[in-house]
N, C-alpha and C. Protein backbone atom coordinates (compact mmCIF):
# COMPACT_ATOMS: atom_id res chain seq x y z
N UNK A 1 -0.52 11.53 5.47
CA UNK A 1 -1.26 10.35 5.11
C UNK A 1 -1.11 9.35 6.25
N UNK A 2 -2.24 8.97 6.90
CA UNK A 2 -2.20 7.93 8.17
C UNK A 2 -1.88 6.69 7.82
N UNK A 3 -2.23 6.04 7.00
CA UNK A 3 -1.90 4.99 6.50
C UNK A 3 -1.70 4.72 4.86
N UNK A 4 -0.48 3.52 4.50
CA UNK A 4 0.44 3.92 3.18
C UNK A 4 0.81 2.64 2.93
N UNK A 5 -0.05 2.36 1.04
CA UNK A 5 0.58 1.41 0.83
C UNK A 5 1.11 1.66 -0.51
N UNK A 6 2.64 1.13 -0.89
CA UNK A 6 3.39 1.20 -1.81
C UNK A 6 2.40 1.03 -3.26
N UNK A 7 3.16 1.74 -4.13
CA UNK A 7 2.56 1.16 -5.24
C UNK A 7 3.92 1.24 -6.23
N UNK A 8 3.68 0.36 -7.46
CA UNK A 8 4.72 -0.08 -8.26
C UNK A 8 4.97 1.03 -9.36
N UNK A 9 6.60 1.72 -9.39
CA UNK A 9 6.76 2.71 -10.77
C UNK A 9 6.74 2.67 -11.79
N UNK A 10 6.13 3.34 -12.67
CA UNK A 10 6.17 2.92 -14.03
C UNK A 10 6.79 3.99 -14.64
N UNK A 11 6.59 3.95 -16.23
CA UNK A 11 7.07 4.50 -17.02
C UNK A 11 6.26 5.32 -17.98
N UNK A 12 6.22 6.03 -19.18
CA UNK A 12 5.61 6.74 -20.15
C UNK A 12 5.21 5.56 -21.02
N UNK A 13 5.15 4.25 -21.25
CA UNK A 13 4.83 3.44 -21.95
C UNK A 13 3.27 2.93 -20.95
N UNK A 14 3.56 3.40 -19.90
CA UNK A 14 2.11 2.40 -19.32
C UNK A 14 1.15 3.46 -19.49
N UNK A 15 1.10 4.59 -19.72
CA UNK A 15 -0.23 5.12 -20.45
C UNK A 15 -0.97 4.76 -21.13
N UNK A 16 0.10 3.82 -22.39
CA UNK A 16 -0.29 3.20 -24.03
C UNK A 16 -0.90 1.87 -22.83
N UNK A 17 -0.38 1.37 -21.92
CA UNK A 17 -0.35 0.01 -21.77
C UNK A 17 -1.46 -0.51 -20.45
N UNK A 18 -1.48 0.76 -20.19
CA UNK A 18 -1.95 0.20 -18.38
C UNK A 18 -3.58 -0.40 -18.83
N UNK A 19 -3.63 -1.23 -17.82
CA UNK A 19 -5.74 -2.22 -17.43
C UNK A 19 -6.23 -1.01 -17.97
N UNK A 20 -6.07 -0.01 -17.12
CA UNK A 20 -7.09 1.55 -16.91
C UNK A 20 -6.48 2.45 -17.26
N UNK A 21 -7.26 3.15 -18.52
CA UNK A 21 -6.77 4.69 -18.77
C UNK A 21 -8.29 5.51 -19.35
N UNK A 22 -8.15 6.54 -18.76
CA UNK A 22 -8.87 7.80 -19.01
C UNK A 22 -8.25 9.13 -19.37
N UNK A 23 -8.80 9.63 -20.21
CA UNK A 23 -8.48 10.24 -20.99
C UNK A 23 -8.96 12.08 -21.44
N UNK A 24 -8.42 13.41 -20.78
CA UNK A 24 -9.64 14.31 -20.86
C UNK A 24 -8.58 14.86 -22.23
N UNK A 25 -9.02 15.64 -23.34
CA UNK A 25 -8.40 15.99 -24.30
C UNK A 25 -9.30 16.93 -24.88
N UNK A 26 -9.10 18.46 -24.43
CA UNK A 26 -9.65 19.74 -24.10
C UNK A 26 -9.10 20.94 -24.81
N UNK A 27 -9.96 21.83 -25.77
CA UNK A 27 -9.06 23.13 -25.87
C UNK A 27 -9.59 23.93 -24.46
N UNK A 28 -8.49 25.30 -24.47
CA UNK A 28 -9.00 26.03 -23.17
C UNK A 28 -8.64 27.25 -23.91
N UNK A 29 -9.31 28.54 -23.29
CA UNK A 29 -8.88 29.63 -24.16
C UNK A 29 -7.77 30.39 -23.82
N UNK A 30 -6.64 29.93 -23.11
CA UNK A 30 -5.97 30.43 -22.82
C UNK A 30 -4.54 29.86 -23.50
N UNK A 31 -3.55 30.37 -23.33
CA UNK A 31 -2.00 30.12 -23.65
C UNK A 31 -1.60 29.06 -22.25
N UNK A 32 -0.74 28.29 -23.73
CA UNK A 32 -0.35 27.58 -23.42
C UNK A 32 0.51 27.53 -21.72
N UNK A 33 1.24 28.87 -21.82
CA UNK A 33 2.23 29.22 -20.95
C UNK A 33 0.93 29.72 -19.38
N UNK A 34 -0.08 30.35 -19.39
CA UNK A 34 -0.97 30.10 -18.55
C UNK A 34 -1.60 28.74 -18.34
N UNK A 35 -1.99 28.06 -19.35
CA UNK A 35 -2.52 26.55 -18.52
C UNK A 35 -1.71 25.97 -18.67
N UNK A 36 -0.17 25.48 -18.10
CA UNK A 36 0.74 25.21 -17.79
C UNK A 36 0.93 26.06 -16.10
N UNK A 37 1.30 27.48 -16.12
CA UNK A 37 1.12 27.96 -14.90
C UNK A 37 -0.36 27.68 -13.89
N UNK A 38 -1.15 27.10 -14.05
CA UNK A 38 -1.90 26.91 -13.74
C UNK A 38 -2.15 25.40 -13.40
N UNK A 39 -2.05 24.89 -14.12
CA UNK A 39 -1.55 23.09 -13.16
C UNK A 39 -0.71 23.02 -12.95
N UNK A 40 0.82 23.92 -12.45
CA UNK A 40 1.76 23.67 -11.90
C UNK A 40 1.72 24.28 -10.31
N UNK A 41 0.90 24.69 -10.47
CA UNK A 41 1.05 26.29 -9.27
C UNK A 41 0.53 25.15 -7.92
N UNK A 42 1.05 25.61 -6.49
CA UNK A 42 0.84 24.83 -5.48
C UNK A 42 -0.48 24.88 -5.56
N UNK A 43 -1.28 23.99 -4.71
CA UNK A 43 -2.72 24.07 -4.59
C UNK A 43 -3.45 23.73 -6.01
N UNK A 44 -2.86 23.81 -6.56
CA UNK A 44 -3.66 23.37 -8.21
C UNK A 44 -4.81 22.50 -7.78
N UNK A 45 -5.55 22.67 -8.96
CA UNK A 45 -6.81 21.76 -8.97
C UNK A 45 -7.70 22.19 -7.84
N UNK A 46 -7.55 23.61 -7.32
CA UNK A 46 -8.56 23.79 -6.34
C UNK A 46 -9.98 23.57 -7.23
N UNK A 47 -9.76 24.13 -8.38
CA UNK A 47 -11.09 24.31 -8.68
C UNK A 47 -12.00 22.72 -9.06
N UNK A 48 -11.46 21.73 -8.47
CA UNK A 48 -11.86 20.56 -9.00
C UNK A 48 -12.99 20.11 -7.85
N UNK A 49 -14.15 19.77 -7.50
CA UNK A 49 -15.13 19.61 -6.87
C UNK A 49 -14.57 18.36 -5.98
N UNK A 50 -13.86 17.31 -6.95
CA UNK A 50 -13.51 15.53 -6.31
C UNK A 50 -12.31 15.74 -5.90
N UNK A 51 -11.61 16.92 -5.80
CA UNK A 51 -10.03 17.25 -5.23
C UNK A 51 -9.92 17.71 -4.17
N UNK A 52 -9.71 17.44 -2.82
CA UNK A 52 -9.99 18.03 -2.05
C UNK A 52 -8.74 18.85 -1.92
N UNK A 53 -7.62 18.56 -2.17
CA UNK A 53 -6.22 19.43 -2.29
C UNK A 53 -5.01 18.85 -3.11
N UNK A 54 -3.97 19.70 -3.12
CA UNK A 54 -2.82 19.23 -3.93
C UNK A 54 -1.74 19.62 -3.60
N UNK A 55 -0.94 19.65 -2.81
CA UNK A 55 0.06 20.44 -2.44
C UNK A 55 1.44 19.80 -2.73
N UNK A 56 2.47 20.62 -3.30
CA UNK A 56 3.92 20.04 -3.45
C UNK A 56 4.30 19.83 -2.11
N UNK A 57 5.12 19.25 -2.36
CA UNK A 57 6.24 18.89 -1.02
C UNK A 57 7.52 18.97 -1.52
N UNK A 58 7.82 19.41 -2.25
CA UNK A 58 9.15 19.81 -2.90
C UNK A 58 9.05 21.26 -3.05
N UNK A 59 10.83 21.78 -2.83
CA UNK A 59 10.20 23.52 -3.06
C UNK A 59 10.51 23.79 -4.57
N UNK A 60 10.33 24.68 -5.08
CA UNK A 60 10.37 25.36 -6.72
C UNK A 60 11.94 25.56 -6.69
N UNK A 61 11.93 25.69 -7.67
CA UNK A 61 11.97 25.24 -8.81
C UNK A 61 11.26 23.79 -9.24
N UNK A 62 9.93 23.31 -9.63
CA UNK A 62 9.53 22.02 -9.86
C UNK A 62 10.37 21.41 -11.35
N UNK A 63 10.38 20.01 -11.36
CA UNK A 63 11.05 19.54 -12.45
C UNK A 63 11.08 17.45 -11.89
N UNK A 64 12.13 17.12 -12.87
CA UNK A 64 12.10 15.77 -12.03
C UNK A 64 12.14 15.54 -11.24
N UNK A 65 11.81 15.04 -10.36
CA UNK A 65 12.17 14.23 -8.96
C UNK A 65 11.11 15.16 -8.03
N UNK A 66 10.29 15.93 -8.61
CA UNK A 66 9.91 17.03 -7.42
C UNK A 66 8.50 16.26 -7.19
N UNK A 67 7.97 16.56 -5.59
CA UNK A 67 7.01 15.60 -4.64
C UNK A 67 5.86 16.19 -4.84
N UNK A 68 4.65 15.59 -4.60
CA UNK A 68 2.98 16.74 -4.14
C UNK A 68 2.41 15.16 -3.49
N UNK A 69 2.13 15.85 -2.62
CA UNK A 69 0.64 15.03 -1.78
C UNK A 69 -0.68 15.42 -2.55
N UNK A 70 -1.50 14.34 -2.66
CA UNK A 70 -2.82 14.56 -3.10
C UNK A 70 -3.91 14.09 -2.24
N UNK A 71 -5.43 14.94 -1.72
CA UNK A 71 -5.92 14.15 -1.66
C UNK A 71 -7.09 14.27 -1.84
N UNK A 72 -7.40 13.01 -2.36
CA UNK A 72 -8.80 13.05 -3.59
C UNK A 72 -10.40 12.97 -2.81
N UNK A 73 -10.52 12.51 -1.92
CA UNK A 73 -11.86 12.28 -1.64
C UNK A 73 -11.49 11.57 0.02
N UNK A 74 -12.53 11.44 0.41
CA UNK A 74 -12.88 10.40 1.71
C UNK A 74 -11.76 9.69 2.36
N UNK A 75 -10.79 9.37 2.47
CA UNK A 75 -9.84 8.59 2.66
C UNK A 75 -8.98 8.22 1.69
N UNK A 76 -8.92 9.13 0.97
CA UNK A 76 -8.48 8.60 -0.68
C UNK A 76 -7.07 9.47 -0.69
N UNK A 77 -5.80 9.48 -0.37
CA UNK A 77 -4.44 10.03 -0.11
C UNK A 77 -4.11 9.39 -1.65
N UNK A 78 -2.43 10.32 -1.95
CA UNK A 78 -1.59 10.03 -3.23
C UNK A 78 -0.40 10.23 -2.74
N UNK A 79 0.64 10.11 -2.58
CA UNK A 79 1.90 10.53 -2.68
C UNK A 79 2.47 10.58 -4.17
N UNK A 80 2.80 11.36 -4.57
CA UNK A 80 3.53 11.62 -6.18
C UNK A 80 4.67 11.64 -5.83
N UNK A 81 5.56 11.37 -7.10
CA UNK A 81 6.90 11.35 -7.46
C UNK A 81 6.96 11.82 -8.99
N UNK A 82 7.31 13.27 -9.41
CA UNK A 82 7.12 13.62 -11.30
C UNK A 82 8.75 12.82 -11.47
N UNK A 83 8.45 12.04 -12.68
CA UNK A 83 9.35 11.81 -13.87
C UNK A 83 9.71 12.13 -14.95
N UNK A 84 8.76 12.83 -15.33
CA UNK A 84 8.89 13.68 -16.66
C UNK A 84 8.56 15.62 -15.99
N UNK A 85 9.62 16.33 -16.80
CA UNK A 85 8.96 17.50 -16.80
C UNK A 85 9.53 18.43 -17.38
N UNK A 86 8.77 18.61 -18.63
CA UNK A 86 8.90 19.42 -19.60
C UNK A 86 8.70 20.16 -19.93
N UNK A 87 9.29 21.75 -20.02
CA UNK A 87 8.85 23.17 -20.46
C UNK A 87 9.65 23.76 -21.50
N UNK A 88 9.19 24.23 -22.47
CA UNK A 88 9.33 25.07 -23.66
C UNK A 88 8.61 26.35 -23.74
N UNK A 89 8.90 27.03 -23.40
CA UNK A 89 7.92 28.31 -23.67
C UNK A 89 7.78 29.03 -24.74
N UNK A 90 9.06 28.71 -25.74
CA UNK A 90 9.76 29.14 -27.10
C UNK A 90 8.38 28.60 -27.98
N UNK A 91 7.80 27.11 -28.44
CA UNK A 91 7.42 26.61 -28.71
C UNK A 91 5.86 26.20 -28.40
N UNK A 92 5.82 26.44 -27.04
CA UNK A 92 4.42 26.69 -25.94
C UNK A 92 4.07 25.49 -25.79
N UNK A 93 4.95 24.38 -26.06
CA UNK A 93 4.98 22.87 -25.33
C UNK A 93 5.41 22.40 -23.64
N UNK A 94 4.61 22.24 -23.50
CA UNK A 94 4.86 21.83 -21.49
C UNK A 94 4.11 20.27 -21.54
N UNK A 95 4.91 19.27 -20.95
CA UNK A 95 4.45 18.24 -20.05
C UNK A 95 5.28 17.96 -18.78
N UNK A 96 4.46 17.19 -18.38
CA UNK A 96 4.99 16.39 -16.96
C UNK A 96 4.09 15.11 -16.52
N UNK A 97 4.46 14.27 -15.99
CA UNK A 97 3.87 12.95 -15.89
C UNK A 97 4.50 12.11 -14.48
N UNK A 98 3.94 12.13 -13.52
CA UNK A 98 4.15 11.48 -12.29
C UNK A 98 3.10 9.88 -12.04
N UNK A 99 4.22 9.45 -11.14
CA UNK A 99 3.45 8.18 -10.89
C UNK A 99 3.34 8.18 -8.84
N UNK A 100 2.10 7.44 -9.21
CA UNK A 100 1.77 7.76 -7.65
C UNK A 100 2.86 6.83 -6.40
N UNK A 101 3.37 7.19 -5.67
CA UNK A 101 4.45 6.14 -4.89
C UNK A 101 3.91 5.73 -3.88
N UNK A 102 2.62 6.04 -3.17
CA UNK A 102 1.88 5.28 -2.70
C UNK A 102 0.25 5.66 -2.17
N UNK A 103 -0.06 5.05 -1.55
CA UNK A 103 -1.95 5.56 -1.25
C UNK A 103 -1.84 5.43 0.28
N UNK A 104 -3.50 5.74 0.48
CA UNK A 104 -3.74 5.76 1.35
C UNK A 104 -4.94 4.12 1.77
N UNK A 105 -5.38 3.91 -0.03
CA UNK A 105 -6.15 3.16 -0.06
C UNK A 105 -5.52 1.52 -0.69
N UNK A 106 -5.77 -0.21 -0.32
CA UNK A 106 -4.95 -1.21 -0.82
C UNK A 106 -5.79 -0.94 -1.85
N UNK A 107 -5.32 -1.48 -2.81
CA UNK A 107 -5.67 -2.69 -3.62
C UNK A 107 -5.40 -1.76 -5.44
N UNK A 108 -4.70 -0.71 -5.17
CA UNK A 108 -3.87 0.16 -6.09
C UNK A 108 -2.39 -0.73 -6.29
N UNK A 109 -1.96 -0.95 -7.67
CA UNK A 109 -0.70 -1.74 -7.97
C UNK A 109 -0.18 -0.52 -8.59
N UNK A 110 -0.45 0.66 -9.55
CA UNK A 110 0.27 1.43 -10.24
C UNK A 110 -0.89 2.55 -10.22
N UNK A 111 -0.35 3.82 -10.53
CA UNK A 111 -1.32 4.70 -11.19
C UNK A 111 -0.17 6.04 -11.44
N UNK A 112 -0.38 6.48 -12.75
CA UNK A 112 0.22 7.52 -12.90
C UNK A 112 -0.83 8.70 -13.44
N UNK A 113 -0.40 9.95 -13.72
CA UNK A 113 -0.79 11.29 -14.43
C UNK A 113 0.28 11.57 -15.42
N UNK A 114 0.14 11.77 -16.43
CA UNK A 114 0.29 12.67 -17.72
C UNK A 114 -0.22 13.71 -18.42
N UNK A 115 0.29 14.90 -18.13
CA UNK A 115 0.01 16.12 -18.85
C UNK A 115 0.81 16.72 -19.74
N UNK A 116 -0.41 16.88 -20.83
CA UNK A 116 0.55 17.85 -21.94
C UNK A 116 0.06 18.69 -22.29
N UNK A 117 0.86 19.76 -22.26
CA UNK A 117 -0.31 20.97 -23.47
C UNK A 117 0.57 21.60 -24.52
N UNK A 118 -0.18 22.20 -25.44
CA UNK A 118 0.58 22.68 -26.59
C UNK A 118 -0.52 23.71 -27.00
N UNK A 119 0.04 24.88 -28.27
CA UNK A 119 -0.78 25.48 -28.68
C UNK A 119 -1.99 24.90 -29.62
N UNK A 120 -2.77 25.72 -29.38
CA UNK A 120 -4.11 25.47 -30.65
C UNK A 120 -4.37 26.30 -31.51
N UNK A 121 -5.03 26.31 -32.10
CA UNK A 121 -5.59 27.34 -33.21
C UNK A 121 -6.06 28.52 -32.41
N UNK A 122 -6.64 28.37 -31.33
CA UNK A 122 -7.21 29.76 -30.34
C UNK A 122 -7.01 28.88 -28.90
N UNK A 123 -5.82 29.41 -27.99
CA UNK A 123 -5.58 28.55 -26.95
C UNK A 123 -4.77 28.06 -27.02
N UNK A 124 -5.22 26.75 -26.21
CA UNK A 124 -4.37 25.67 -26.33
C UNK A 124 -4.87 24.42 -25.89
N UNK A 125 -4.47 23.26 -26.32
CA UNK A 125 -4.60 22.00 -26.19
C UNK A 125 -4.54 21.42 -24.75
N UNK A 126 -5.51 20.88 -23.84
CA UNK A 126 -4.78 20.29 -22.73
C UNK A 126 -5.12 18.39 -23.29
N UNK A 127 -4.10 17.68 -23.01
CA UNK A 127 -4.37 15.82 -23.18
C UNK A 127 -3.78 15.61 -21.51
N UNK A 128 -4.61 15.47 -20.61
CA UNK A 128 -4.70 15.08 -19.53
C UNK A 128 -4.44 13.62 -19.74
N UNK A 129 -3.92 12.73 -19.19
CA UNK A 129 -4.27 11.24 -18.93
C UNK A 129 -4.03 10.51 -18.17
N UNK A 130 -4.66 9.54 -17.88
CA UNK A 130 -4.81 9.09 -16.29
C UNK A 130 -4.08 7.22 -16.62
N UNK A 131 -3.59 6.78 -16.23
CA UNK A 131 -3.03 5.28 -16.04
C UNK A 131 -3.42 4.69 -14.94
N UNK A 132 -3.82 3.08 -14.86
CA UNK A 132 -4.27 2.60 -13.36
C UNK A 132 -4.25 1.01 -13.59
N UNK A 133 -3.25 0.41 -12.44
CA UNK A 133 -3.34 -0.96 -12.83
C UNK A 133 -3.68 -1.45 -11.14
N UNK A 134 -4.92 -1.70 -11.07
CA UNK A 134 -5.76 -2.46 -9.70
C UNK A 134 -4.70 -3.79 -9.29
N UNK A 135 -5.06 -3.93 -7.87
CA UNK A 135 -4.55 -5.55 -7.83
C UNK A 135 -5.99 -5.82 -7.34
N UNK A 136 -6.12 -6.60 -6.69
CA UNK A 136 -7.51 -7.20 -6.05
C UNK A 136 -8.50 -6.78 -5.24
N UNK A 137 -8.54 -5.31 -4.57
CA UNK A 137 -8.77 -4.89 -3.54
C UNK A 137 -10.45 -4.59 -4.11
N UNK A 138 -11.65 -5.21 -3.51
CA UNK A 138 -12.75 -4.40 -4.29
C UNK A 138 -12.78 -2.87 -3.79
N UNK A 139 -12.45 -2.67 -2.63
CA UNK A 139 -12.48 -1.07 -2.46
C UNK A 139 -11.96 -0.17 -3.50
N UNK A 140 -10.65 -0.37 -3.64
CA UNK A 140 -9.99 0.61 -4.61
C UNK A 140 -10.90 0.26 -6.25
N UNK A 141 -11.16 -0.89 -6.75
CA UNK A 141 -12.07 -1.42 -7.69
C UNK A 141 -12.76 0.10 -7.83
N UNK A 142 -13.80 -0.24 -6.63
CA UNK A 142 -15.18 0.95 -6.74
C UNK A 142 -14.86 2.25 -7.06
N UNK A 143 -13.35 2.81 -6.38
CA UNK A 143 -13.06 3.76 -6.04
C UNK A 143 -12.31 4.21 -7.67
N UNK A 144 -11.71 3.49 -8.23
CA UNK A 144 -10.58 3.64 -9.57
C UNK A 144 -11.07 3.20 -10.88
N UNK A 145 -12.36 2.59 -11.04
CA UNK A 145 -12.81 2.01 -11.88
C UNK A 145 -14.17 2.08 -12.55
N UNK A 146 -14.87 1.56 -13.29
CA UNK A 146 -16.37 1.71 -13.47
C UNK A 146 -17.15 3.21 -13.36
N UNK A 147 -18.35 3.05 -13.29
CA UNK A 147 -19.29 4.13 -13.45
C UNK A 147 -18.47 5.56 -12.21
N UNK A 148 -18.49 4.88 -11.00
CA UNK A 148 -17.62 5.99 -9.68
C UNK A 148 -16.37 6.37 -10.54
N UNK A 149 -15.81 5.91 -11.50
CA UNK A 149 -14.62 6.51 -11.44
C UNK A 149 -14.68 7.82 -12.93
N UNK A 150 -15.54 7.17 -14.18
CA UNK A 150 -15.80 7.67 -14.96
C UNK A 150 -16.60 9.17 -14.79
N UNK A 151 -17.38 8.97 -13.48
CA UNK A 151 -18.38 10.34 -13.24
C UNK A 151 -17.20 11.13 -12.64
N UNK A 152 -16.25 10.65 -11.80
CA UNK A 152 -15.78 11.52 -11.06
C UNK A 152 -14.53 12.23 -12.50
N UNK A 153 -14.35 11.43 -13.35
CA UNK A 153 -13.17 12.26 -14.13
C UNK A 153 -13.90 12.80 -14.82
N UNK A 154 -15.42 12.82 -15.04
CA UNK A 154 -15.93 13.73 -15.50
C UNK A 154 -16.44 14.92 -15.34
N UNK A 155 -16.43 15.03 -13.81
CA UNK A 155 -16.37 16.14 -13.00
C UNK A 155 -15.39 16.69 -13.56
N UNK A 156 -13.79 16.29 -12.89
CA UNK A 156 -12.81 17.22 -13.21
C UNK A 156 -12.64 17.65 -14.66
N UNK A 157 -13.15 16.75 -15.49
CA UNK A 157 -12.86 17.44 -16.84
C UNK A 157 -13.89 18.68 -16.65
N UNK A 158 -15.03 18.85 -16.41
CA UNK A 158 -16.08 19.78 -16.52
C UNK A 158 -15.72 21.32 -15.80
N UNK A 159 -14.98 20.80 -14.16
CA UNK A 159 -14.56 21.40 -13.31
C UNK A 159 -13.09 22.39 -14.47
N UNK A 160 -12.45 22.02 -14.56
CA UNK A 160 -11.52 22.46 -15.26
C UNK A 160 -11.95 23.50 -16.67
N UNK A 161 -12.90 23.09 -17.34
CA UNK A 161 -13.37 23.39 -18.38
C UNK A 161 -14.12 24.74 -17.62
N UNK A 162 -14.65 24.77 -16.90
CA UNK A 162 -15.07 25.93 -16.37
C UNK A 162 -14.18 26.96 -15.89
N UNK A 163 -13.41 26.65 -15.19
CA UNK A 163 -12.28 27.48 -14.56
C UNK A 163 -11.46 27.98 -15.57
N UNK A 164 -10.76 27.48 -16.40
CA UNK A 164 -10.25 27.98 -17.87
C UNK A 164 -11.14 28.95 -18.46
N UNK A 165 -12.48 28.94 -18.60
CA UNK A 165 -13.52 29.89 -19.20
C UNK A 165 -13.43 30.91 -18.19
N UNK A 166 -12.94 30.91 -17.24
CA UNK A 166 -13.37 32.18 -16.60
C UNK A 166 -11.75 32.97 -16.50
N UNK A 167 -11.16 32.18 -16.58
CA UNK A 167 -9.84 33.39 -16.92
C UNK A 167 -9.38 34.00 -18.14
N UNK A 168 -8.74 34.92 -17.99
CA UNK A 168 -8.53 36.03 -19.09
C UNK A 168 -8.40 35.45 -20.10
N UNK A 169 -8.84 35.62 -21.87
CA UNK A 169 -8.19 34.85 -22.87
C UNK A 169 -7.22 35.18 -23.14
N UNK A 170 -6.59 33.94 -23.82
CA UNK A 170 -5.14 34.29 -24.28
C UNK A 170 -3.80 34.95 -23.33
N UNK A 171 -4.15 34.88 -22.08
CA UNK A 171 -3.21 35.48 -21.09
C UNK A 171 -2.53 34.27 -20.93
C-alpha cells in the first residue's frame, strides 16, 4: 500500500452501532464447513468482480491477531487486523470479524467485516456484515457510502451467490 492512513479499532458492538452498515444475509448450498473454507482460504473473494484481491499476511494457522491486505478497487487498499475467530465444526458454526487498521484512501474513521455462518435447513446460512464510520473526506463519502457503495455490495452479494451455486452441494 503506497500510501496509509490509520483508522480507529473497534469492537463487535459497532456493527449494532456504526453511521454505516450493510448487510448480505444468504443461504448457499453448501456446508457450513465448505463456506467457511472458502472465505478463509488465501486469495478469497477472487470470485468477487469489485475485489481485486485478498491476501493474508499472516501464515496459517489463521485465528486472532492474524493480517490480510485487501484491495478493493482503483486506489482503494485495506490493511486488516481479525479479532474475532471462531470455528466449531462439531456444531457447523464459524465466525470471524476484523477491523480495517488502515487505507489507502482519507476520510475512513473505522470500518470493520463480520462473518458468520451456521447450518440451514439445506446448506448453510452466510450473515456477512459490513460496519463504516466516515470522517469528512468527500472521496471516501462516494467511495463507502450512497448509491456507489450499495451497487458495489451488491455485486459481491450476487458475485458470491453465484460462485456458491457452482460448487458441489453439500460438500
Amino acid at each position: 500500500m503506497a500510501r496509509s492512513y490509520p483508522l480507529e479499532s473497534i469492537d463487535l458492538e459497532f456493527f449494532d452501532s456504526a453511521p454505516v452498515t450493510y448487510v448480505i444475509d444468504v443461504n448457499l448450498p453448501v456446508s457450513p464447513a465448505r463456506a467457511w473454507a472458502e472465505l478463509t482460504r488465501h486469495n478469497t473473494l477472487d470470485w468477487c468482480r469489485a475485489i481485486k484481491s485478498i491476501e493474508f499476511t499472516s501464515p496459517a494457522p489463521y485465528g486472532v491477531g492474524t493480517t490480510r491486505k485487501a484491495s478493493l478497487g482503483p486506489g482503494l487498499a485495506l490493511s486488516e487486523h481479525f479479532f474475532v475467530w471462531d470455528e466449531n465444526s462439531e456444531t457447523g458454526e464459524y465466525r470471524n470479524a476484523f477491523h480495517a487498521v488502515s487505507a489507502s484512501t482519507p476520510g475512513v474513521k473505522r470500518f470493520g467485516e463480520l462473518t458468520e455462518i451456521r447450518p440451514a435447513d439445506v446448506g448453510c446460512r452466510l450473515v456477512w456484515s459490513f460496519a463504516l464510520e466516515l470522517s469528512t473526506s468527500a472521496k471516501a463519502v462516494t467511495a463507502f457510502s450512497g448509491p456507489t457503495a450499495a451497487s458495489v455490495f451488491k455485486t459481491v452479494e450476487t458475485d458470491t451467490i453465484r460462485h456458491f451455486a457452482k460448487l458441489s452441494p453439500q460438500t
